[in-house]
Protein backbone atom coordinates (compact mmCIF):
# COMPACT_ATOMS: atom_id res chain seq x y z
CA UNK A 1 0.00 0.00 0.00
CA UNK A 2 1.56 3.25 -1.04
CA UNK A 3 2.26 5.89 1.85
CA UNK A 4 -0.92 8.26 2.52
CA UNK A 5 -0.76 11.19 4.96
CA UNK A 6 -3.69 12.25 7.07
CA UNK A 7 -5.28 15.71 6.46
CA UNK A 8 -8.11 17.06 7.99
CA UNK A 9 -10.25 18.94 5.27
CA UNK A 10 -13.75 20.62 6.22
CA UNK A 11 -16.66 19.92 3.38
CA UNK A 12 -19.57 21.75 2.65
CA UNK A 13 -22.71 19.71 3.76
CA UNK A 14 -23.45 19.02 -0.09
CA UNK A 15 -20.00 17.68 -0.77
CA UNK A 16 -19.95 15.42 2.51
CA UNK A 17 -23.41 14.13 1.22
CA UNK A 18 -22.52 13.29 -2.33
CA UNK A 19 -19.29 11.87 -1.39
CA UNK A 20 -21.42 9.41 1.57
CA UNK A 21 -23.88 8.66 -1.41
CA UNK A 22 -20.56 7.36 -3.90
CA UNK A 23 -19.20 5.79 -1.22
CA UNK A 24 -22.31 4.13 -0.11
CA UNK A 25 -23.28 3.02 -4.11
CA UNK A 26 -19.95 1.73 -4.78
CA UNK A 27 -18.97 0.28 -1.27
CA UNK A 28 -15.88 2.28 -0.53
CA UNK A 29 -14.77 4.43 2.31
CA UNK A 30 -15.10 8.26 2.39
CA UNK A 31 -11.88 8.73 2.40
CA UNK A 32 -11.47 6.47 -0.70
CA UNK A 33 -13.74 8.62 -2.99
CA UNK A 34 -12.24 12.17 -1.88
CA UNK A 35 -8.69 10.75 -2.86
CA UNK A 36 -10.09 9.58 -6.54
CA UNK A 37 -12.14 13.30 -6.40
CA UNK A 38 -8.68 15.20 -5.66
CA UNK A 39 -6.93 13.15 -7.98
CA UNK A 40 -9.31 13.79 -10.91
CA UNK A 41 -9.53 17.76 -9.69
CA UNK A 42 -6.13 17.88 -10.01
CA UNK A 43 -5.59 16.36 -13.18
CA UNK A 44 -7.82 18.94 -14.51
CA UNK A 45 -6.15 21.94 -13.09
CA UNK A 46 -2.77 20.46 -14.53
CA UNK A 47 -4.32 19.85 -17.83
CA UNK A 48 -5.54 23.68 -17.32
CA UNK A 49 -2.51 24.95 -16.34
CA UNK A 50 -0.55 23.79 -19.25
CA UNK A 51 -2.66 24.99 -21.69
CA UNK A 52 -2.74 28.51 -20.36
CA UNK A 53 1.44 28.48 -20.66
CA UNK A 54 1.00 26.69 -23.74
CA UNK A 55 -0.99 29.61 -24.91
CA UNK A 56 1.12 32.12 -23.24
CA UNK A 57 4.28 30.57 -24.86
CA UNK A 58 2.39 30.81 -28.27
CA UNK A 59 1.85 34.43 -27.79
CA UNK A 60 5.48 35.10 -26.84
CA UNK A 61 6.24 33.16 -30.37
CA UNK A 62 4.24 34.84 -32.47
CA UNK A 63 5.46 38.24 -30.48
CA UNK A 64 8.80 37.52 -31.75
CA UNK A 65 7.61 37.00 -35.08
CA UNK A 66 6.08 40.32 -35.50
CA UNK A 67 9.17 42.00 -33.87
CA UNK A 68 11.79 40.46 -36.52
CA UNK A 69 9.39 41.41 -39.75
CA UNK A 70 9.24 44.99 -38.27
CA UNK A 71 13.03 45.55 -37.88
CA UNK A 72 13.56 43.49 -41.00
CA UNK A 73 10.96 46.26 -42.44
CA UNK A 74 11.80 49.28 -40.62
CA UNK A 75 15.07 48.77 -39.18
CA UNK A 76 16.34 49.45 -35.69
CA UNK A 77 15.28 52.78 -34.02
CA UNK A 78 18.85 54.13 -32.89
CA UNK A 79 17.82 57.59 -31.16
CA UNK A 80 17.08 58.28 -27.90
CA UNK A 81 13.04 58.58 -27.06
CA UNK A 82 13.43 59.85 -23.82
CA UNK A 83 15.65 62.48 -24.14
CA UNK A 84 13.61 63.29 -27.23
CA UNK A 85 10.21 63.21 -25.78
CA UNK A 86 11.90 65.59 -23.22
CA UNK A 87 12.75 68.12 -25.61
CA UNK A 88 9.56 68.50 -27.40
CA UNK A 89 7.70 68.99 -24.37
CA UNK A 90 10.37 71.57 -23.37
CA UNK A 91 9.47 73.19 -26.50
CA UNK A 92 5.79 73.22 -25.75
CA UNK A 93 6.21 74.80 -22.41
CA UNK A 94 8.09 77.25 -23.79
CA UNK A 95 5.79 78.06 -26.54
CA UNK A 96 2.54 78.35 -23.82
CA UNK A 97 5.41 80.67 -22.10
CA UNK A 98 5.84 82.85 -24.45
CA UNK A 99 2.04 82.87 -25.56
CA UNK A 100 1.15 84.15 -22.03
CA UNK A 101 -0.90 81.10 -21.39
CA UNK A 102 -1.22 78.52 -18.85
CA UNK A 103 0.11 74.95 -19.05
């Protein structure tokens, strides 16, 4: 028999009820149809779980796809945005300055 450790879970009064009623119908324990239950649940969540970084994974692919054609197509952007988004809106301000407006 394969090692098993105790936990103590608390069930909603519908889950205790099915589980007694499996149990009961199939003449097992309790205990016996929670651990198939879990197993199954977490099977699914696995399953789940996979796909979603499956699908994440896909959309980092296909990212890099669209970022190659676009510097293949365009190149690589070698200025400085920052430092250029800085002076423009230096420019602005100075231009509502010297219009005698407020920013």
């Amino acid at each position: 028999m394969a090692v098993k450790y105790r936990a103590q879970i608390l069930l909603e009064p519908e889950q205790h009820r099915k589980l007694q009623q499996i149990a009961r119908r199939e003449g097992r324990s309790i205990s016996a149809v929670a651990r198939e239950v879990i197993q199954v649940g977490l099977e699914v969540v696995e399953r789940e779980a996979d796909a979603i970084w499956r699908k994440r994974m896909d959309a980092v692919d296909q990212l890099s796809i669209i970022r190659e054609e676009a510097q293949r197509k365009y190149g690589t952007y070698t200025g400085d945005f920052i430092d250029e988004v800085r002076s423009e809106r230096e420019k602005q301000l100075d231009a509502v300055k010297d219009s005698g407006r407020k920013p």
